[in-house]
Protein backbone atom coordinates (compact mmCIF):
# COMPACT_ATOMS: atom_id res chain seq x y z
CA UNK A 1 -12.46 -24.45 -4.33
CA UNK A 2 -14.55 -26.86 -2.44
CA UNK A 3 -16.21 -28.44 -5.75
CA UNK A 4 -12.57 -29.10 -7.40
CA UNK A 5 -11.28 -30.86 -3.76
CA UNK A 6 -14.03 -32.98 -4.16
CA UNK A 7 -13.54 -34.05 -7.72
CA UNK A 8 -9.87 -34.18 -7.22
CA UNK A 9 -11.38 -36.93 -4.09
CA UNK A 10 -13.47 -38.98 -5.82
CA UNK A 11 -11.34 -39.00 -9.12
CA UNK A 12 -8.54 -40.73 -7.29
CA UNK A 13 -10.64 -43.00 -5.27
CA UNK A 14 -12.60 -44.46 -8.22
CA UNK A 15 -9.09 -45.17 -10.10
CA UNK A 16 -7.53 -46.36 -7.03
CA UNK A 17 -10.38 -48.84 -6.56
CA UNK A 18 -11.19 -49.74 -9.95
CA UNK A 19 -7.41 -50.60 -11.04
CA UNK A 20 -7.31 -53.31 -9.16
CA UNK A 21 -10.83 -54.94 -10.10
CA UNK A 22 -9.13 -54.04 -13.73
CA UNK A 23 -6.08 -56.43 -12.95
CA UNK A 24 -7.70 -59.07 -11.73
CA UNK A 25 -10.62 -59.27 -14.60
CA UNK A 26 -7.51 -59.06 -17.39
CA UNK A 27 -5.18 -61.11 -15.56
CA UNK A 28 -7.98 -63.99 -15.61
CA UNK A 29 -8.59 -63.28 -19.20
CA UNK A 30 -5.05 -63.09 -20.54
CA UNK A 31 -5.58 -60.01 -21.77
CA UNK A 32 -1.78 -58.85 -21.45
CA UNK A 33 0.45 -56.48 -23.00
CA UNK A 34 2.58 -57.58 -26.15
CA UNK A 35 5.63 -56.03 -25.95
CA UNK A 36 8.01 -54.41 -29.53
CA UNK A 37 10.96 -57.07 -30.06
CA UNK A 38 13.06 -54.06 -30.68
CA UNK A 39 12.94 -52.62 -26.97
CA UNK A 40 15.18 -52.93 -24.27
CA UNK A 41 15.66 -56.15 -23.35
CA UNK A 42 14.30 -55.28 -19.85
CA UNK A 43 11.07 -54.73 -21.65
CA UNK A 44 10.43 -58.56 -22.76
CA UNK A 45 9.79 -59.30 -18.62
CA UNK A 46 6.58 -56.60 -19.00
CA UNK A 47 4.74 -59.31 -21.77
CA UNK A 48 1.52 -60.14 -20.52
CA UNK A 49 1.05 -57.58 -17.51
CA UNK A 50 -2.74 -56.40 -17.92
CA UNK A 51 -3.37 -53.22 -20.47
CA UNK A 52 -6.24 -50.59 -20.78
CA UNK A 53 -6.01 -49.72 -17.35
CA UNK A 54 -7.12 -46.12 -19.36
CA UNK A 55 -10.60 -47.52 -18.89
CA UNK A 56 -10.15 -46.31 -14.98
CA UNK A 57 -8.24 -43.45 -15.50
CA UNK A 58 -11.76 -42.35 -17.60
CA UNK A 59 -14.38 -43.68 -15.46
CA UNK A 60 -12.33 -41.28 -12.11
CA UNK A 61 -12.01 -38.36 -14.32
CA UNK A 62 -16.03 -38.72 -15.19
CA UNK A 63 -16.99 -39.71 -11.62
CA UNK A 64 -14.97 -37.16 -10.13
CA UNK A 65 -16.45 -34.07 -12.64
CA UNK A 66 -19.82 -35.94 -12.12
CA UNK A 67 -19.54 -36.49 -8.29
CA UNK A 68 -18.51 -33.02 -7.95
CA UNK A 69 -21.43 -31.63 -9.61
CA UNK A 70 -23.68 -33.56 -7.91
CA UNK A 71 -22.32 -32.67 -4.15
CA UNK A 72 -22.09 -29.21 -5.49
CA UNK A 73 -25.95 -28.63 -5.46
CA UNK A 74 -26.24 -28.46 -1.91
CA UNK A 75 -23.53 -25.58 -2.60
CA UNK A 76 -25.62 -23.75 -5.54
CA UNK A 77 -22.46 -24.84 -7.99
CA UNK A 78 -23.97 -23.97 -11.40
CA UNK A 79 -24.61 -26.96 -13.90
CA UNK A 80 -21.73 -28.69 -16.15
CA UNK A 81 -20.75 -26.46 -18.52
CA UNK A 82 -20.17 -27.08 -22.47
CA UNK A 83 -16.39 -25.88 -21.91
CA UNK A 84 -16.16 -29.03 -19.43
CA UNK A 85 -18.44 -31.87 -21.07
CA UNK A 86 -16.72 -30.90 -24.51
CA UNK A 87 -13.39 -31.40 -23.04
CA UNK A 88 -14.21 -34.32 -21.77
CA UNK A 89 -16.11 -35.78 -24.51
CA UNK A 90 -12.94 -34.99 -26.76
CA UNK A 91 -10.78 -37.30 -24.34
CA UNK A 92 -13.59 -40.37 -24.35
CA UNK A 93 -13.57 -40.05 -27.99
CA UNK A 94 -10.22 -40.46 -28.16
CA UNK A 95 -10.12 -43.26 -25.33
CA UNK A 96 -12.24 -45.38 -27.47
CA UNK A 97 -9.94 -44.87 -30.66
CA UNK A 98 -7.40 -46.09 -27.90
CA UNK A 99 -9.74 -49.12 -26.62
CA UNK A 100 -10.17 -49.93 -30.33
CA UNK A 101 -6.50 -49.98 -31.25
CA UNK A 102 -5.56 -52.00 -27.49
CA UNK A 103 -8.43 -54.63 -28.12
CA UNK A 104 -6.50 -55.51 -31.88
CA UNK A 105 -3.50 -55.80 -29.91
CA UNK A 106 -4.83 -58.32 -27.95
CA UNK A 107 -6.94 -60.30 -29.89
CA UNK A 108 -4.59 -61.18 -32.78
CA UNK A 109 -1.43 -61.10 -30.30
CA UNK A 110 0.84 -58.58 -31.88
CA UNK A 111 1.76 -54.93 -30.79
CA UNK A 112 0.47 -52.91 -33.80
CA UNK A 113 -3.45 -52.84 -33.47
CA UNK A 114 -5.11 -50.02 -35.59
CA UNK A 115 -3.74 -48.72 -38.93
CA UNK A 116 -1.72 -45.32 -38.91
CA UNK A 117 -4.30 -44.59 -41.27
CA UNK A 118 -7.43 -45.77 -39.32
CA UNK A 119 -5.78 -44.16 -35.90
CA UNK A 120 -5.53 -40.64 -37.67
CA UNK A 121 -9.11 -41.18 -38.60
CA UNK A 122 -10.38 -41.71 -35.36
CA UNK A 123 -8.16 -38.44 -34.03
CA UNK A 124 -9.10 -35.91 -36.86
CA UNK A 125 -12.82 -37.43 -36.62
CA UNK A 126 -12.59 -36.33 -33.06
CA UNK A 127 -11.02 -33.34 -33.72
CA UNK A 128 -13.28 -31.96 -36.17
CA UNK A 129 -16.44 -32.81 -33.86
CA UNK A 130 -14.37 -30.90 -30.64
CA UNK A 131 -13.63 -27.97 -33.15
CA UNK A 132 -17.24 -27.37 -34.65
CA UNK A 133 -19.33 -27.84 -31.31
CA UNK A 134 -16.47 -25.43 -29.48
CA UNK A 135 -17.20 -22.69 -31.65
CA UNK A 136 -20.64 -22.78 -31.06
CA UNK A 137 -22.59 -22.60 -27.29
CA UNK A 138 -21.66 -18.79 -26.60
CA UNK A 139 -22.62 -17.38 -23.37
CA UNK A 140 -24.61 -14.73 -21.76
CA UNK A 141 -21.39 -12.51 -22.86
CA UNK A 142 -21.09 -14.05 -25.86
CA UNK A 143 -17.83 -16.32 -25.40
CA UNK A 144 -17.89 -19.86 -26.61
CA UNK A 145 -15.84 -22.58 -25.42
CA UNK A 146 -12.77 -21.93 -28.03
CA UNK A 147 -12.03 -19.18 -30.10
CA UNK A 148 -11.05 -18.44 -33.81
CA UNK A 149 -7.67 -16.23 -32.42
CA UNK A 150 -3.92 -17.76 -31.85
CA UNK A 151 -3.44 -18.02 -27.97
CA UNK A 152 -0.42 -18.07 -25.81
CA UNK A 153 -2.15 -17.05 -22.51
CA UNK A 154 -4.73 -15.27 -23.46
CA UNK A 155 -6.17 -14.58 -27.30
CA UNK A 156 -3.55 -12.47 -29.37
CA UNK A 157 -6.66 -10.57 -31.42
CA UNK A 158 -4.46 -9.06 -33.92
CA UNK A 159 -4.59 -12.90 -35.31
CA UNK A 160 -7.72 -14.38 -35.99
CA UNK A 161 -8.78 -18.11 -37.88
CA UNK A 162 -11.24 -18.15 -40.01
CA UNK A 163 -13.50 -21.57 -39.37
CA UNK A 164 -11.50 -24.17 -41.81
CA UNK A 165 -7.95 -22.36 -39.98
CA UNK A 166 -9.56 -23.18 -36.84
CA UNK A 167 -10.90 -26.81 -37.61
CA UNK A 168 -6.97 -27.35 -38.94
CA UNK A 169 -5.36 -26.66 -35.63
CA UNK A 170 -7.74 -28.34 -33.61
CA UNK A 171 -6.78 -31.09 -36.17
CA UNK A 172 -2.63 -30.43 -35.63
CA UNK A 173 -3.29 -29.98 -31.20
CA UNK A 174 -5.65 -33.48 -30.91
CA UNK A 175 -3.22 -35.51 -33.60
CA UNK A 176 -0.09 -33.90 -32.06
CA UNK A 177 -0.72 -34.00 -28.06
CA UNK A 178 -2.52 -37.56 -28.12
CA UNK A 179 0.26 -38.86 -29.84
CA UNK A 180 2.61 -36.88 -27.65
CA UNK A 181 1.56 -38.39 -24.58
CA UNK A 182 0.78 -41.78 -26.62
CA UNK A 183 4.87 -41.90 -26.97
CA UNK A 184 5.60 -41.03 -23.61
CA UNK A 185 3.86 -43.90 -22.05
CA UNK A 186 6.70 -46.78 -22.69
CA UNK A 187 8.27 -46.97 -18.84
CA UNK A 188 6.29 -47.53 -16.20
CA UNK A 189 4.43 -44.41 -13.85
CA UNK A 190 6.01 -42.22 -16.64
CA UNK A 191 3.12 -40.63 -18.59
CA UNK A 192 0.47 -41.14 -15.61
CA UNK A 193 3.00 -39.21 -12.94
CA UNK A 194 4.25 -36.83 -15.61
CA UNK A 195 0.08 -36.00 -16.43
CA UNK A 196 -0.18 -35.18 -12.54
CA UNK A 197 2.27 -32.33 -13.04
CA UNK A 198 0.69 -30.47 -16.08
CA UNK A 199 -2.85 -31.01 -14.84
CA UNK A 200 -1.82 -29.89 -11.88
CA UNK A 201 -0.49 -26.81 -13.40
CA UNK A 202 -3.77 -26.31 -15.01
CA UNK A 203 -5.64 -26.54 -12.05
CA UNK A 204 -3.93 -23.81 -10.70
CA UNK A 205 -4.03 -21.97 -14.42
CA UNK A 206 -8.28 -22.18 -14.83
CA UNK A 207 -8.93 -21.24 -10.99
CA UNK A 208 -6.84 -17.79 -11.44
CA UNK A 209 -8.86 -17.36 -14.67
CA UNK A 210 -11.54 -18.14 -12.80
CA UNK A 211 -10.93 -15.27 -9.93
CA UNK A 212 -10.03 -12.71 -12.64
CA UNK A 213 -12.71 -13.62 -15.35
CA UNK A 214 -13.43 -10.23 -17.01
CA UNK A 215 -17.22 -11.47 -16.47
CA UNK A 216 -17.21 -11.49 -12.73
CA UNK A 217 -14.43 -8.85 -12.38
CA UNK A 218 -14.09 -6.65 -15.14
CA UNK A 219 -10.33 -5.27 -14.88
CA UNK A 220 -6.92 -4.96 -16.41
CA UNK A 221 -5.37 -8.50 -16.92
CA UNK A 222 -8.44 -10.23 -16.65
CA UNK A 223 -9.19 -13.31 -18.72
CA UNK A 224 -11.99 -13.91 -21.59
CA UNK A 225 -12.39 -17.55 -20.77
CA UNK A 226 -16.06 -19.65 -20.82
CA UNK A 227 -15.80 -21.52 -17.88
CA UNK A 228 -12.61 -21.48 -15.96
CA UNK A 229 -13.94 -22.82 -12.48
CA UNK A 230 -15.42 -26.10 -14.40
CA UNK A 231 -12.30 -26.89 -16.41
CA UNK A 232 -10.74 -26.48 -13.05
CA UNK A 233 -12.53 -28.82 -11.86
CA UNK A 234 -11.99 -31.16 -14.95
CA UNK A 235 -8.08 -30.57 -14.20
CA UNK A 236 -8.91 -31.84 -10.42
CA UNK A 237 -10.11 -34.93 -11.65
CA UNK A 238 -8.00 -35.76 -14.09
CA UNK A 239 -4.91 -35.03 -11.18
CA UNK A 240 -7.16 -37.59 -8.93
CA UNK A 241 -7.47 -39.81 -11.61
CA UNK A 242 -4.22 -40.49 -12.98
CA UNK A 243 -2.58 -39.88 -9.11
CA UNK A 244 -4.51 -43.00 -7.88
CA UNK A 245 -3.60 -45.19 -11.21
CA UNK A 246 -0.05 -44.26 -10.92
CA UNK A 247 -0.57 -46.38 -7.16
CA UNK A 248 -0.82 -49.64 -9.44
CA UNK A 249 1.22 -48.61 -12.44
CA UNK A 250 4.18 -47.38 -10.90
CA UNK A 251 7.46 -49.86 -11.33
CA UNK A 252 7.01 -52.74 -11.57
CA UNK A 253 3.64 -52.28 -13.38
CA UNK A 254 0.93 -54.11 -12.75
CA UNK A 255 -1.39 -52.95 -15.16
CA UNK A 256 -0.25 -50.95 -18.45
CA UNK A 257 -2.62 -47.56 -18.77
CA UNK A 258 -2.56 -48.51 -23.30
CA UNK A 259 -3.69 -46.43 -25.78
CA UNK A 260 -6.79 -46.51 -24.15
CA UNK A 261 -5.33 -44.05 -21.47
CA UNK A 262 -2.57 -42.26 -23.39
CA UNK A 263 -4.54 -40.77 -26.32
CA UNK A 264 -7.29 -39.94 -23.81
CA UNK A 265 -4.92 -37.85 -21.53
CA UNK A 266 -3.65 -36.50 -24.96
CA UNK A 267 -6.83 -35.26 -25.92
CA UNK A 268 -7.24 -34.09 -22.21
CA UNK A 269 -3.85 -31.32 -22.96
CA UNK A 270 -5.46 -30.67 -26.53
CA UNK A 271 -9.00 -29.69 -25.15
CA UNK A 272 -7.63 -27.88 -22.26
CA UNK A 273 -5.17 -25.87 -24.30
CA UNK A 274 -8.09 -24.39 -26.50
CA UNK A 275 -10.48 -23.98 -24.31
CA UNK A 276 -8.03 -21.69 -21.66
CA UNK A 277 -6.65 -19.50 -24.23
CA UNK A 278 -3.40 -21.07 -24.07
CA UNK A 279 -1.95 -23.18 -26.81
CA UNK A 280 1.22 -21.89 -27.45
CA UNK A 281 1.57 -21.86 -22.87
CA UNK A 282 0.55 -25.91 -22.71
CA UNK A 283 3.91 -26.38 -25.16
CA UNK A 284 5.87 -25.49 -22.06
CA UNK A 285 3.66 -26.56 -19.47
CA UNK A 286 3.99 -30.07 -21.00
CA UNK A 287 7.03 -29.99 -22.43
CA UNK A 288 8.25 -33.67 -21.87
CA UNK A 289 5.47 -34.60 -24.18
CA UNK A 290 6.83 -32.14 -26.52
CA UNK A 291 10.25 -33.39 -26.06
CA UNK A 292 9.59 -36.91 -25.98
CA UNK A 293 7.09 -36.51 -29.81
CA UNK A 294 10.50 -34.13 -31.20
CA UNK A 295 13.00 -36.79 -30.26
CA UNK A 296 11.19 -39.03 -32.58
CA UNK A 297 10.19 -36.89 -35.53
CA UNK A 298 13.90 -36.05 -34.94
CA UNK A 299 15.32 -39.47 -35.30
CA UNK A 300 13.39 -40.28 -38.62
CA UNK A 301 13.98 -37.20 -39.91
CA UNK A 302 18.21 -37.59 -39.61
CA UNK A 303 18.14 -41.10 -40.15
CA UNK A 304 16.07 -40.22 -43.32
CA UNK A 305 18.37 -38.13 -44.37
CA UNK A 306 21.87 -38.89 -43.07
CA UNK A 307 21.57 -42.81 -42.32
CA UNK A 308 22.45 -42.31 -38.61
CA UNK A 309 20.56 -42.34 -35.67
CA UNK A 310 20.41 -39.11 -33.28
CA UNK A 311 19.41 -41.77 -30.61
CA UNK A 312 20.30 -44.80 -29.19
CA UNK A 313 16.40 -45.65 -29.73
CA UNK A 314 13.38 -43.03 -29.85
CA UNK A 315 11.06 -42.19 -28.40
CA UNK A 316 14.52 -40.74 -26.23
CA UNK A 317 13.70 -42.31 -22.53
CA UNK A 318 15.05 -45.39 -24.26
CA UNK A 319 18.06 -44.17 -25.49
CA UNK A 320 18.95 -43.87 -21.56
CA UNK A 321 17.68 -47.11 -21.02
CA UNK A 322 19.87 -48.26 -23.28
CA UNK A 323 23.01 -46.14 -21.91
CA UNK A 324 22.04 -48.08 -18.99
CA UNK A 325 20.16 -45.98 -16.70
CA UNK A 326 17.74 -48.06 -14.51
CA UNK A 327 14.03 -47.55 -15.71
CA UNK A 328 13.17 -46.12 -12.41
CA UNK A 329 16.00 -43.88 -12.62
CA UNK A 330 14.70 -42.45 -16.03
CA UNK A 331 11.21 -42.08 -14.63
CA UNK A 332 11.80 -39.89 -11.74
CA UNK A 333 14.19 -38.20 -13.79
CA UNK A 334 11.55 -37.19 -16.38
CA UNK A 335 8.97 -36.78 -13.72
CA UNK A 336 11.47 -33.90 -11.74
CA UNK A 337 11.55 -32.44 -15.82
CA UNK A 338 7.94 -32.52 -15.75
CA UNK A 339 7.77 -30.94 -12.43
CA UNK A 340 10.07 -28.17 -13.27
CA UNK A 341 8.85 -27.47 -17.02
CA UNK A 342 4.88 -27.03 -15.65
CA UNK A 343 6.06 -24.58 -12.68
CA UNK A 344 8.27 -22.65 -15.21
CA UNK A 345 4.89 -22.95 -17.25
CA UNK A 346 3.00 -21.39 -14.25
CA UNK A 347 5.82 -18.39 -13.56
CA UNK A 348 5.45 -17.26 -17.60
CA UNK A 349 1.55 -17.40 -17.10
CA UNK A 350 1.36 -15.66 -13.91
CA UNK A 351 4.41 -13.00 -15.48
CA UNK A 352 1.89 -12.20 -18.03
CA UNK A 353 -0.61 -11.43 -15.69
CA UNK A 354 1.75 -8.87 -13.61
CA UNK A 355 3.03 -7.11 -17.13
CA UNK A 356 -1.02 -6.82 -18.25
CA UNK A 357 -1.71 -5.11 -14.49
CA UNK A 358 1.11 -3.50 -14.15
């Protein structure tokens, strides 16, 4: 407990203290957001307020799992674990496909910077990477950091992947949750406050696997996961992390998290979801990142076929924009659905538990 309070610490005092250096080095530079000229109108006054603050969302999460660690000696705390660093390094490969697509953004002026097509590459490129190396690195009980079985909080062995299976939903949870949380991020504090809720969750979620890991205490209900006390502590810093960003990008924004942040935190849920055993549980633990990703494959998929629009405007926090609810109003809104949608998330996952004990 002590390890993941201190990389919960330093997480959120690295991104409170690097924002601002972040503002101030992209404010002198004029490297500001460019803003779609189909938005709310409310949206035009954001033009030019300072993006890939995602660059200190990533340098907390990796000071506060690397500050942890390093505190944690003093403690015995065993070494970073493969579960952790592969999470991690699944999120940093996916903040630089963000920093890639933010940087064309900004240097020809426009708001479309990578290609659909070169974005996907960067995602499934990441993806496949994640999916190979977490199939490998078993244990001294044999686990590795994912395995080949569908998982809603713990493996259902009656259905098992073979490799290619595997490699395609590791594919279908990177592309899916990094653009989930990608499409979230259009009102200010939304996707960085709404983050702090399902990490949060999580937290809570890899610690109780943690104290009832069938290696340390072999009983009914207990939990066949690699490293549960280190992808706490990833959790922890990623709740520090985006907690002390949200201080500068709550409204009115000062700096603009980008793709840089978004499909990093994406690949955060993705990682986290294989890793624990529980894909088919992170649906509802984050599921304003589902809804918000449905409300636009919804809106194509009707206007596609009918010619009218489900929404106002997807992704559908603007559609109550533009029924004109104040941006702030939306935001908390959506955060208190976040909220409730990762503790309803934590009551199925710790039901489970008492129908496997009891």
């Amino acid at each position: 407990m002590r390890q993941i309070l201190f990389s919960a610490s330093i997480a959120l005092v690295v991104s409170i203290c690097l924002t601002p250096l972040l503002i101030k080095l992209f404010a002198t530079r004029g490297l500001g957001q460019e803003i779609r000229l189909d938005g709310p109108r409310s949206h035009q006054a954001k033009r030019g307020t300072p993006t890939m603050g995602g660059i200190a969302i990533l340098a907390g999460i990796w000071a506060g799992y690397l500050g942890s660690h390093l505190i944690g000696i003093r403690y015995d705390v065993e070494a970073p674990s493969m579960s952790g660093l592969l999470v991690l390094g699944l999120a940093t490969a996916l903040g630089v496909v963000g920093f890639l697509d933010d940087s064309i953004k900004l240097r020809k002026q426009r708001n479309l910077g990578l290609t659909a097509a070169g974005k996907y590459v960067g995602q499934l490129g990441a993806a496949v990477v994640f999916g190979i190396l977490a199939l490998r690195f078993p244990d001294s009980n044999g686990l590795t950091p994912a395995g080949r079985h569908l998982s809603y909080v713990r493996d259902y062995s009656a259905v098992t992947f073979g490799v290619v299976v595997f490699l395609l939903l590791a594919c279908f949870l990177v592309v899916a949750w990094s653009n989930a949380v990608n499409i979230t991020d259009g009102l200010d504090g939304l996707a960085a406050g709404s983050m702090s809720f399902a990490l949060g969750a999580y937290v809570i979620i890899t610690f109780w696997q943690y104290t009832n890991a069938c290696a340390t205490t072999p009983a009914v209900g207990c939990y066949h996961v690699r490293d549960p006390l280190d992808l706490a502590v990833v959790c922890a810093a990623g709740v520090g992390a985006c907690i002390g960003f949200l201080w500068w990008n709550a409204a009115p924004a000062k700096i603009i998290m980008g793709d840089t942040g978004a499909l990093a935190l994406g690949g955060l849920l993705a990682g986290l979801s294989m890793t624990t055993r529980t894909e088919l549980l992170m649906a509802v633990v984050g599921a304003l990142f589902f809804a918000e990703i449905l409300s636009v494959l919804l809106q194509i998929a009707i206007f596609r076929t009918t010619g009218t629009r489900l929404f106002k405007m997807a992704p559908f926090h603007h559609h109550f924009e533009l029924s004109d609810w104040a941006e702030t109003t939306v935001t908390i809104r959506f955060w208190l659905i976040a909220g409730i949608s990762a503790a309803f998330g934590l009551m199925l996952f710790y039901g489970e538990y008492l129908a496997a004990v009891g």
